[in-house]
C-alpha atoms as a PDB file:
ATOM      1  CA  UNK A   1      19.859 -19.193  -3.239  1.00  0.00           C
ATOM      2  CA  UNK A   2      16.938 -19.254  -5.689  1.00  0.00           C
ATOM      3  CA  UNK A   3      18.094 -17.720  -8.682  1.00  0.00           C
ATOM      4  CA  UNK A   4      21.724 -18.477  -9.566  1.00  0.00           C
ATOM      5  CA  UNK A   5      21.343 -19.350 -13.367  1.00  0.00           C
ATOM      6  CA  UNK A   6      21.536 -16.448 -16.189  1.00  0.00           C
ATOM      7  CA  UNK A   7      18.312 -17.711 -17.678  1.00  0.00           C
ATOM      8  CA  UNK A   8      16.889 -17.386 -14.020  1.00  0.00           C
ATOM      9  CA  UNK A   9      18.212 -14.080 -13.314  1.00  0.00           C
ATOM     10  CA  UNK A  10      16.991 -13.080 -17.131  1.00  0.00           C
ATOM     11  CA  UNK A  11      13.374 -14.038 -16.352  1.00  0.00           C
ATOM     12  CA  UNK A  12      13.105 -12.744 -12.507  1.00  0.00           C
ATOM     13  CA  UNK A  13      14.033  -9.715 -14.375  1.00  0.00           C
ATOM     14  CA  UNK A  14      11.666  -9.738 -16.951  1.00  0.00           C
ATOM     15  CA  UNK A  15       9.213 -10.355 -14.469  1.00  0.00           C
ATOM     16  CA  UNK A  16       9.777  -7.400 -12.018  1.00  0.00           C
ATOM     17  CA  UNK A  17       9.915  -5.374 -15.476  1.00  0.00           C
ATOM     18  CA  UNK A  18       6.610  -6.568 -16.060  1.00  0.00           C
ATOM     19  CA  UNK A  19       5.122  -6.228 -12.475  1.00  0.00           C
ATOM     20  CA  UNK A  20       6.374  -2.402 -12.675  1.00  0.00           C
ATOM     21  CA  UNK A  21       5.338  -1.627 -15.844  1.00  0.00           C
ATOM     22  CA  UNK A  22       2.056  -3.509 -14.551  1.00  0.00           C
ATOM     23  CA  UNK A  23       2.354  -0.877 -11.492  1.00  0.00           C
ATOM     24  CA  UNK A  24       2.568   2.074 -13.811  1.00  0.00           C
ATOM     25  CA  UNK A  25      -0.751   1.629 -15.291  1.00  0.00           C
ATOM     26  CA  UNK A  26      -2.730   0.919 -12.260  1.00  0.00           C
ATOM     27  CA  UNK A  27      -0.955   4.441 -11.088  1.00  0.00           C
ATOM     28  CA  UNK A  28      -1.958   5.762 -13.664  1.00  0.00           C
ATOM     29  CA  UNK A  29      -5.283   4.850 -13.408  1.00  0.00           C
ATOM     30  CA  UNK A  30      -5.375   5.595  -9.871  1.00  0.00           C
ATOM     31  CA  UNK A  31      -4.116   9.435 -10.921  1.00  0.00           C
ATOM     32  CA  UNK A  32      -6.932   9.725 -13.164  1.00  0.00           C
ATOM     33  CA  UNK A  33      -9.372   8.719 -10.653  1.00  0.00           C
ATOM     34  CA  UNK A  34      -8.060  11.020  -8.174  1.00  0.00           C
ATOM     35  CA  UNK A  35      -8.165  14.019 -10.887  1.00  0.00           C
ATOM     36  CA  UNK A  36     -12.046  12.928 -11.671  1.00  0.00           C
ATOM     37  CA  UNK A  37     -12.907  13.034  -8.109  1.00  0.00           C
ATOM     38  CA  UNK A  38     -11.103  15.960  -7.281  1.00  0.00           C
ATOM     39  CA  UNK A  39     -13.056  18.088 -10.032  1.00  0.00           C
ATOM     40  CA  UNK A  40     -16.003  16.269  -9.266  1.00  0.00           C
ATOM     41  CA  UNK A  41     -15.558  17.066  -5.267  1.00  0.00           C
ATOM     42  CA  UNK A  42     -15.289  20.995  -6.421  1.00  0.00           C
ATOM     43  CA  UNK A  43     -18.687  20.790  -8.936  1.00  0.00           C
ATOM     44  CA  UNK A  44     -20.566  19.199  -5.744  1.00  0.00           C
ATOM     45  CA  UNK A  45     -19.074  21.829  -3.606  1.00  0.00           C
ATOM     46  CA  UNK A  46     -19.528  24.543  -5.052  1.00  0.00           C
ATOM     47  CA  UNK A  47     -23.447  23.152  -5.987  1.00  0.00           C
ATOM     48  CA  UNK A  48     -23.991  22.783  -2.192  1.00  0.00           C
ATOM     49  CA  UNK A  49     -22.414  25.677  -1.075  1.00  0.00           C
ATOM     50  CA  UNK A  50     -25.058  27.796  -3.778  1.00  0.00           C
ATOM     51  CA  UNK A  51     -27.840  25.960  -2.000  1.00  0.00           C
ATOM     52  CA  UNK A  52     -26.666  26.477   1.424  1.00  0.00           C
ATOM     53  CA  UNK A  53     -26.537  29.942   0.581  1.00  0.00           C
ATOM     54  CA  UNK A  54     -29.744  30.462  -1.069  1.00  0.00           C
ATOM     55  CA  UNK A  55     -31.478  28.262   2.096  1.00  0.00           C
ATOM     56  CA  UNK A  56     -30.320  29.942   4.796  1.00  0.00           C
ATOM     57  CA  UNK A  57     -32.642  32.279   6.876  1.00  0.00           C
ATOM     58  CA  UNK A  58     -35.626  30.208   5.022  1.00  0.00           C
ATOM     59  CA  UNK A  59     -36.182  26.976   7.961  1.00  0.00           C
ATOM     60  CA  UNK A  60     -38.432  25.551   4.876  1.00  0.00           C
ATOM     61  CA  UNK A  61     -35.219  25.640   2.295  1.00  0.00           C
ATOM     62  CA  UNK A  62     -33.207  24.018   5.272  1.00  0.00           C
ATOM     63  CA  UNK A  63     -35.506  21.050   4.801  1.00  0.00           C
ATOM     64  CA  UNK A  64     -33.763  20.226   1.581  1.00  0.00           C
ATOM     65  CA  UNK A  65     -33.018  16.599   1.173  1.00  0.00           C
ATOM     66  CA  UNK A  66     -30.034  17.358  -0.309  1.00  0.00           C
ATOM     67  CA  UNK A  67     -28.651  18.201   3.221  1.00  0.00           C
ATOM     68  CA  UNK A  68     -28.702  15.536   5.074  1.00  0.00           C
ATOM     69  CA  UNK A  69     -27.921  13.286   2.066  1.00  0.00           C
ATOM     70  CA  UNK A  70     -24.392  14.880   2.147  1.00  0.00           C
ATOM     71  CA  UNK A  71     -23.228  13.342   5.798  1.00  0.00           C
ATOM     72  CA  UNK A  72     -25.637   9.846   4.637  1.00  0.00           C
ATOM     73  CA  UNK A  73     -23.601   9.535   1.278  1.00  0.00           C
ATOM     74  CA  UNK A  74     -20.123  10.247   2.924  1.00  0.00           C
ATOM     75  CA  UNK A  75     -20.181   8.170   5.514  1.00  0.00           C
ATOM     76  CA  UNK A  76     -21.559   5.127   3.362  1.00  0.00           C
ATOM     77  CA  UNK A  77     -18.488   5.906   0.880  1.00  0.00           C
ATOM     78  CA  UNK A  78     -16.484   6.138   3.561  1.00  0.00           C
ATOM     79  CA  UNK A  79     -17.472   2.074   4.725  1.00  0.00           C
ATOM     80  CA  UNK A  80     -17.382   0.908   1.237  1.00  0.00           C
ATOM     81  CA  UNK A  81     -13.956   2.656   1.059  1.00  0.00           C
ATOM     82  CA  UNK A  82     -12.472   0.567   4.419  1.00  0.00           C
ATOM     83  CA  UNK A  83     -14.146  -2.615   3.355  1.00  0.00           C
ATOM     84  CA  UNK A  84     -12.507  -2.238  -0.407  1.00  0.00           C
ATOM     85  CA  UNK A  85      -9.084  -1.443   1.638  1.00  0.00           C
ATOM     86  CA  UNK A  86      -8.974  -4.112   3.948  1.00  0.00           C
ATOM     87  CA  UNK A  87      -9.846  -7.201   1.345  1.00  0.00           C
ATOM     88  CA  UNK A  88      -7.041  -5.397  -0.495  1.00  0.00           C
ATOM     89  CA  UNK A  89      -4.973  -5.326   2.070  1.00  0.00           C
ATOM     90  CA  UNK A  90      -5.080  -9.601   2.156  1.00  0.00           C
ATOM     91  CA  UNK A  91      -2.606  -8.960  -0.746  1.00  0.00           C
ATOM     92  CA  UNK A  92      -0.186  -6.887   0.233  1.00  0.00           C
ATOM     93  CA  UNK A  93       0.020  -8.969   3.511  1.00  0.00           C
ATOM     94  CA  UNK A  94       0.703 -12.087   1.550  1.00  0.00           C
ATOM     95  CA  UNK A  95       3.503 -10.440  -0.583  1.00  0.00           C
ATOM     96  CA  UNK A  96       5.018  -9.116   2.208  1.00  0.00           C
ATOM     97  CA  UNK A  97       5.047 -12.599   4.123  1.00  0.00           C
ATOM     98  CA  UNK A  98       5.920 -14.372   0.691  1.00  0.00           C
ATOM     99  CA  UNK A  99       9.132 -11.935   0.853  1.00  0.00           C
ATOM    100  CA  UNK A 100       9.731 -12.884   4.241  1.00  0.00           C
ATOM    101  CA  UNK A 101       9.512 -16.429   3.810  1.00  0.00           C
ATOM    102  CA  UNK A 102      11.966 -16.675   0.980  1.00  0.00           C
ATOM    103  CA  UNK A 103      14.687 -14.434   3.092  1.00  0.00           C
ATOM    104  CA  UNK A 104      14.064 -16.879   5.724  1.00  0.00           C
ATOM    105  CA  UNK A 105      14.570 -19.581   3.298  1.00  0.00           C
ATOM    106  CA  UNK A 106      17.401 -17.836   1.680  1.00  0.00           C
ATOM    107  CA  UNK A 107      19.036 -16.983   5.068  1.00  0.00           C
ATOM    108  CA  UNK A 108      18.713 -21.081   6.120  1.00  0.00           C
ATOM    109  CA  UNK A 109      20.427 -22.044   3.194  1.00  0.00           C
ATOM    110  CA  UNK A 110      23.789 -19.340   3.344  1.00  0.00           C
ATOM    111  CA  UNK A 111      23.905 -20.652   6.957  1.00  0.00           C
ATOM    112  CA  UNK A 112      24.342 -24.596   5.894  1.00  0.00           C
ATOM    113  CA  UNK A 113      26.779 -23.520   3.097  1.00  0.00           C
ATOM    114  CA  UNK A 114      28.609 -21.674   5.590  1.00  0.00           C
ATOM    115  CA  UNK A 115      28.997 -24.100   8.221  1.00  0.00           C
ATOM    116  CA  UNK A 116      30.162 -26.818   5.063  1.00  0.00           C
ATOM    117  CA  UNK A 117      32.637 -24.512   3.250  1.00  0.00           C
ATOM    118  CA  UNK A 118      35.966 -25.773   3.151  1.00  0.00           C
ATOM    119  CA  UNK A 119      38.394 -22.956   1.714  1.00  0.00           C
ATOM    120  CA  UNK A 120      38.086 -18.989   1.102  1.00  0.00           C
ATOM    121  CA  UNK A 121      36.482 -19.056  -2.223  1.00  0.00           C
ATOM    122  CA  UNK A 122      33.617 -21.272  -0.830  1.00  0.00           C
ATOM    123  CA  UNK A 123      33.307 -18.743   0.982  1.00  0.00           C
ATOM    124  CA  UNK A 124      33.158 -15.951  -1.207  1.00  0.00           C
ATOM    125  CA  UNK A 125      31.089 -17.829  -3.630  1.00  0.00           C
ATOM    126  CA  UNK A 126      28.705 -18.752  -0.969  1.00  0.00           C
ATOM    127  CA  UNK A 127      28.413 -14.971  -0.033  1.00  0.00           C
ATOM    128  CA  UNK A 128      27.939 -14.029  -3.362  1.00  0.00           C
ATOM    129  CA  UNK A 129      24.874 -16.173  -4.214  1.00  0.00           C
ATOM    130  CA  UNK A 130      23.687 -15.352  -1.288  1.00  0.00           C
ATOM    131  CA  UNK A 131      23.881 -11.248  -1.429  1.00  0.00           C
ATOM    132  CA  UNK A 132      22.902 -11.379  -5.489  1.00  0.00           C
ATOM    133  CA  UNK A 133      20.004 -13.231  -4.139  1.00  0.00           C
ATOM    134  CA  UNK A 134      18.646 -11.633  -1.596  1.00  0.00           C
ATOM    135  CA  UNK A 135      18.720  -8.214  -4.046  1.00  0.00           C
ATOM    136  CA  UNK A 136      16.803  -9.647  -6.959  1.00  0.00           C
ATOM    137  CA  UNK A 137      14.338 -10.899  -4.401  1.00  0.00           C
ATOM    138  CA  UNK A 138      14.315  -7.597  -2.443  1.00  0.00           C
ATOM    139  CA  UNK A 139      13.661  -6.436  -6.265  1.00  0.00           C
ATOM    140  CA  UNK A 140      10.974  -8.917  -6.562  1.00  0.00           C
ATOM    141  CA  UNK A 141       9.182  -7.907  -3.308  1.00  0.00           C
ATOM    142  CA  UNK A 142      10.132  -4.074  -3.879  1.00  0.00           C
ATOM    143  CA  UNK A 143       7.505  -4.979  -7.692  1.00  0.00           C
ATOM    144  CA  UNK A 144       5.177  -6.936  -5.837  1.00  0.00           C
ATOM    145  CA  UNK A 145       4.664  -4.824  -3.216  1.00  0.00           C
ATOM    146  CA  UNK A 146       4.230  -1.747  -5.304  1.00  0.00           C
ATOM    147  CA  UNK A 147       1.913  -2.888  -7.031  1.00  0.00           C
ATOM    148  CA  UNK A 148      -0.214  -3.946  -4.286  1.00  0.00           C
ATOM    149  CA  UNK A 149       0.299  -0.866  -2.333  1.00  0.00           C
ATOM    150  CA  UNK A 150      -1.161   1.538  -5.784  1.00  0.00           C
ATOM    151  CA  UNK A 151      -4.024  -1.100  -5.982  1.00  0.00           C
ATOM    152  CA  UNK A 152      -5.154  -0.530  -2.480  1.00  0.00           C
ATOM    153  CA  UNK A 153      -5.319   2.830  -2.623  1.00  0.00           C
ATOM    154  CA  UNK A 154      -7.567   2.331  -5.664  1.00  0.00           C
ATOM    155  CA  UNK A 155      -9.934   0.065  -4.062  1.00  0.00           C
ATOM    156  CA  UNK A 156     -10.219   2.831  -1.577  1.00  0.00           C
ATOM    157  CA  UNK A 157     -10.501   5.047  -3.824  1.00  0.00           C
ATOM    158  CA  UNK A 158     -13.422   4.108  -6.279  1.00  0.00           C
ATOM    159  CA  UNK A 159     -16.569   4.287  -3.889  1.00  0.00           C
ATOM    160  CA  UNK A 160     -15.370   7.315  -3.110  1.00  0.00           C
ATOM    161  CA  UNK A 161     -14.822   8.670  -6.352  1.00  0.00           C
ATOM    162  CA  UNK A 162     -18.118   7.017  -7.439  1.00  0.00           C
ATOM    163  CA  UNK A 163     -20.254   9.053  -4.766  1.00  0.00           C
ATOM    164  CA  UNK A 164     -18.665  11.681  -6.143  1.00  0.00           C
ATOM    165  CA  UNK A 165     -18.622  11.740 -10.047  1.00  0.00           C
ATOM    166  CA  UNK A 166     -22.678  10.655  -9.235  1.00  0.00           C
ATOM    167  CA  UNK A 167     -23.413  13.688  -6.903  1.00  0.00           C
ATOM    168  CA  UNK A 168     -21.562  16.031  -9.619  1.00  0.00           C
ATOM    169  CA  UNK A 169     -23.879  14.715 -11.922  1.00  0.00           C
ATOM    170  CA  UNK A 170     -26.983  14.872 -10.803  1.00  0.00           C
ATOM    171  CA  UNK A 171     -26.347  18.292  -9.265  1.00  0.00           C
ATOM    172  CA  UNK A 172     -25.525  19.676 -12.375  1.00  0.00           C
ATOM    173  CA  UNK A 173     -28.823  18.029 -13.892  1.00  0.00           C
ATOM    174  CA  UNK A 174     -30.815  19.405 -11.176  1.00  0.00           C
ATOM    175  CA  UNK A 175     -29.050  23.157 -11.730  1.00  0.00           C
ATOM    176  CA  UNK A 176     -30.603  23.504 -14.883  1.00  0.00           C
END
């Protein structure tokens, strides 16, 4: 198995400590994104909606820019969002075959020392290694993972949240 010293089971846990403590901050940061857009989303609604209001009935008011710059401005958001997610998504792809590969690996290697073992507590120890293992490594993966599933969302999340914190802005310079 790969990690069957104390040192080595010290550091692989240091590690996933530091991947998920690594994890918690780009949550975190995610969150606060989310919270910026959100209230963002609301001042831009809430501008439009005014303007809707105030245009309607008037066909020269419907001619506002500002209208059809709404569906223009989504949808390119929306692009830059899917493009952001699926370079991202390179990463999570090779964690999850990385974790794959060393089960395999892992899986291989309990099979030889099976097939040698010559007495019950071969056995045993064999089994051992091999379910200690494959936990911190499913503990490795479960860190890796993680963190590559918050930083996806992320990447789709700041064009988004971009169009939006700019739109919010503007409207609210343009309201004055």
């Amino acid at each position: 198995m790969t990690i069957n010293t104390p040192r080595a089971d010290f550091a692989a846990h240091q590690r996933n400590i530091g991947r998920l403590m690594s994890a918690g901050q780009d949550l975190f940061r995610t969150a606060e994104k989310t919270q910026e857009m959100a209230l963002a989303s609301v001042q831009t609604i809430g501008y439009r909606t005014a303007m809707m209001m105030q245009a309607m009935g008037d066909p020269v008011a419907m001619a506002n820019p500002e209208f059809s710059l709404m569906g223009r401005e989504k949808i390119e958001a929306a692009v830059e969002s899917h493009q952001a997610i699926v370079s991202s998504f390179q990463t999570l792809m090779e964690g999850l075959l990385s974790w794959a590969a060393g089960q395999h690996h892992d899986n291989v290697k309990a099979a030889v020392e099976l097939s040698t073992c010559r007495n019950p507590l071969d056995l045993l120890t064999i089994q051992q290694r091999y379910v200690y293992g494959t936990c911190i490594n499913a503990a490795n993966a479960g860190a890796r993972l993680t963190q590559a599933m918050i930083r996806l969302s992320e990447a789709g999340l700041v064009p988004v949240h971009k169009v939006a914190a700019a739109n919010a802005k503007r409207l609210a310079s343009e309201s004055r």
